[in-house]
Protein backbone atom coordinates (compact mmCIF):
# COMPACT_ATOMS: atom_id res chain seq x y z
CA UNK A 1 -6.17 2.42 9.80
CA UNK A 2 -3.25 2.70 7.78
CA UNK A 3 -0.23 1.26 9.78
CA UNK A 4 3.35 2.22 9.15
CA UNK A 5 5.45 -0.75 8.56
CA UNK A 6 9.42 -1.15 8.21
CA UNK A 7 11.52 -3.19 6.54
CA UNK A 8 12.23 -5.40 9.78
CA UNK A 9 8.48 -5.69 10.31
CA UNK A 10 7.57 -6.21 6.68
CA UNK A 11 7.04 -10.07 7.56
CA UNK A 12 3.90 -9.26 9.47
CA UNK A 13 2.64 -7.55 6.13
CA UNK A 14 3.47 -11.11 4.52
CA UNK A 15 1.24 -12.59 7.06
CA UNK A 16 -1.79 -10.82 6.11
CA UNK A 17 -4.31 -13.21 4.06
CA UNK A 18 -4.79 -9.41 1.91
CA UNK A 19 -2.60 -6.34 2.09
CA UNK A 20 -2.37 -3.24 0.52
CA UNK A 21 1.19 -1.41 0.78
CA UNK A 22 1.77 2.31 -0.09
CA UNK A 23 5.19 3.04 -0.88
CA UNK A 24 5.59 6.55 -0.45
CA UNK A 25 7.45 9.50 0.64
CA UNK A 26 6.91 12.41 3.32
CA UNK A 27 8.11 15.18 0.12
CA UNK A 28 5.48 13.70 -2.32
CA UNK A 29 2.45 15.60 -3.01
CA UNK A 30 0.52 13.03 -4.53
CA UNK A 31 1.52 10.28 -1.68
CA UNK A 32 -0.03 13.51 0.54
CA UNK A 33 -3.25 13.47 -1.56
CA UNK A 34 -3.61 9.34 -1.43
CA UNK A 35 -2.91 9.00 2.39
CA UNK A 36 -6.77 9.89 3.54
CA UNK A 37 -8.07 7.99 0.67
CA UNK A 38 -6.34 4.99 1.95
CA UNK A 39 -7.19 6.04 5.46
CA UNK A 40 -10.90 6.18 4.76
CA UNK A 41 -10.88 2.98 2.39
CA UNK A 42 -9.08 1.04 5.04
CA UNK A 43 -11.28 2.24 8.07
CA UNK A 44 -14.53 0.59 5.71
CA UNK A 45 -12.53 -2.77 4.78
CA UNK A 46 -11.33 -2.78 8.14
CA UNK A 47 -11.03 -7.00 8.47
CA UNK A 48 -10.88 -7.63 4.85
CA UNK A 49 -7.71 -6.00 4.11
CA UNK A 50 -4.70 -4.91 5.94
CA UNK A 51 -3.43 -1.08 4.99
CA UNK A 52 0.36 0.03 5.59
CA UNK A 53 2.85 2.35 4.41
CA UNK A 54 6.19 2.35 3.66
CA UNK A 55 8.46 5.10 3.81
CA UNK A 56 10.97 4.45 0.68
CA UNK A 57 13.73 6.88 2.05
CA UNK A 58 13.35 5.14 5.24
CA UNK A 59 12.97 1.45 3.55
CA UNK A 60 15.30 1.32 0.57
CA UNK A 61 16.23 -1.84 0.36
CA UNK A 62 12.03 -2.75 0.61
CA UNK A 63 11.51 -0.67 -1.77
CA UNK A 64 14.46 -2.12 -4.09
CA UNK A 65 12.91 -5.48 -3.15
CA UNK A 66 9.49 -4.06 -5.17
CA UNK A 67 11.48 -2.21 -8.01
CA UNK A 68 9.64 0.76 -6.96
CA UNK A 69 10.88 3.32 -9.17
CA UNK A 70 7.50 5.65 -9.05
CA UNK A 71 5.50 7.02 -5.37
CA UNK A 72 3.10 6.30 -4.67
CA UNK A 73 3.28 3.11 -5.50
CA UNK A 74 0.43 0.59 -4.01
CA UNK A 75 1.23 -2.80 -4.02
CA UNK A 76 -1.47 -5.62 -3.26
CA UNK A 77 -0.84 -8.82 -2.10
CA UNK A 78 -2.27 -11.93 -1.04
CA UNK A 79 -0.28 -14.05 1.40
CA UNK A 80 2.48 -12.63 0.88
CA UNK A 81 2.68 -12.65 -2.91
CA UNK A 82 2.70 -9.53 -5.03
CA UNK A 83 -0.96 -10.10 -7.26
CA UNK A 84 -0.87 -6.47 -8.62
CA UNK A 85 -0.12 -2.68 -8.24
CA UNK A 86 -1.42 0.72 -8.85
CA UNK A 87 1.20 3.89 -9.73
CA UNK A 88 0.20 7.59 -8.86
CA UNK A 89 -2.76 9.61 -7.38
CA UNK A 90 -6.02 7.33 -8.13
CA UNK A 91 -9.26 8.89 -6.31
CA UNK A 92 -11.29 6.73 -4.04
CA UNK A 93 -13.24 5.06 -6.68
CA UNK A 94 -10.41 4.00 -8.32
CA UNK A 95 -8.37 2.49 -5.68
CA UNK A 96 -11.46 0.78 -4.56
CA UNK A 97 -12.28 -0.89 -8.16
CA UNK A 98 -8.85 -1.82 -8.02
CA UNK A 99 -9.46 -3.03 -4.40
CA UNK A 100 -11.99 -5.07 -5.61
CA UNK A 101 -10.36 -6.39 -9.11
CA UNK A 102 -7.44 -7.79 -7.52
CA UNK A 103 -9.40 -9.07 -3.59
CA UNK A 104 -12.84 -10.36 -5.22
């Protein structure tokens, strides 16, 4: 499950040992395309790695905080710490080698 996060619950995202945030928007096709990807990735990780999203009209200053300048925008991190990031539409295979690139 992909759980929608704000800024003023972002430190809960911070706690997560591995998380994977998707900045998006509710007017961006490809965010539209990459939400059930994420949904279906994050249902089979489910315990590995935490899945939220971030609305950046409704979190600017979070998404000023990640110099997101492109949606979507997935940002991974490990305890809190940025450790890398994917821009665009990727299909499932993709996002999972990156998944797997940044978590293994």
């Amino acid at each position: 499950m992909v759980n929608v996060i704000h800024e003023a619950e972002f430190g809960q995202v911070k706690a997560c040992a591995a998380a994977v945030v998707d900045f998006s928007a509710t007017w961006c096709g490809p965010c539209k395309m990459l939400a059930p990807v994420l949904e279906k990735i994050s249902e089979e990780m489910k315990g590995k790695v935490d899945f939220f999203k971030a609305d950046v009209d409704e979190n600017p200053n979070l998404a000023r905080q990640f110099a997101i300048q492109s949606i979507p925008a997935l940002i991974f991190l490990k305890n809190g710490e940025e450790v890398g990031r994917e821009i665009g539409f990727k299909p499932e295979a993709a996002v999972k080698s990156a998944l797997q690139r940044v978590f293994d």
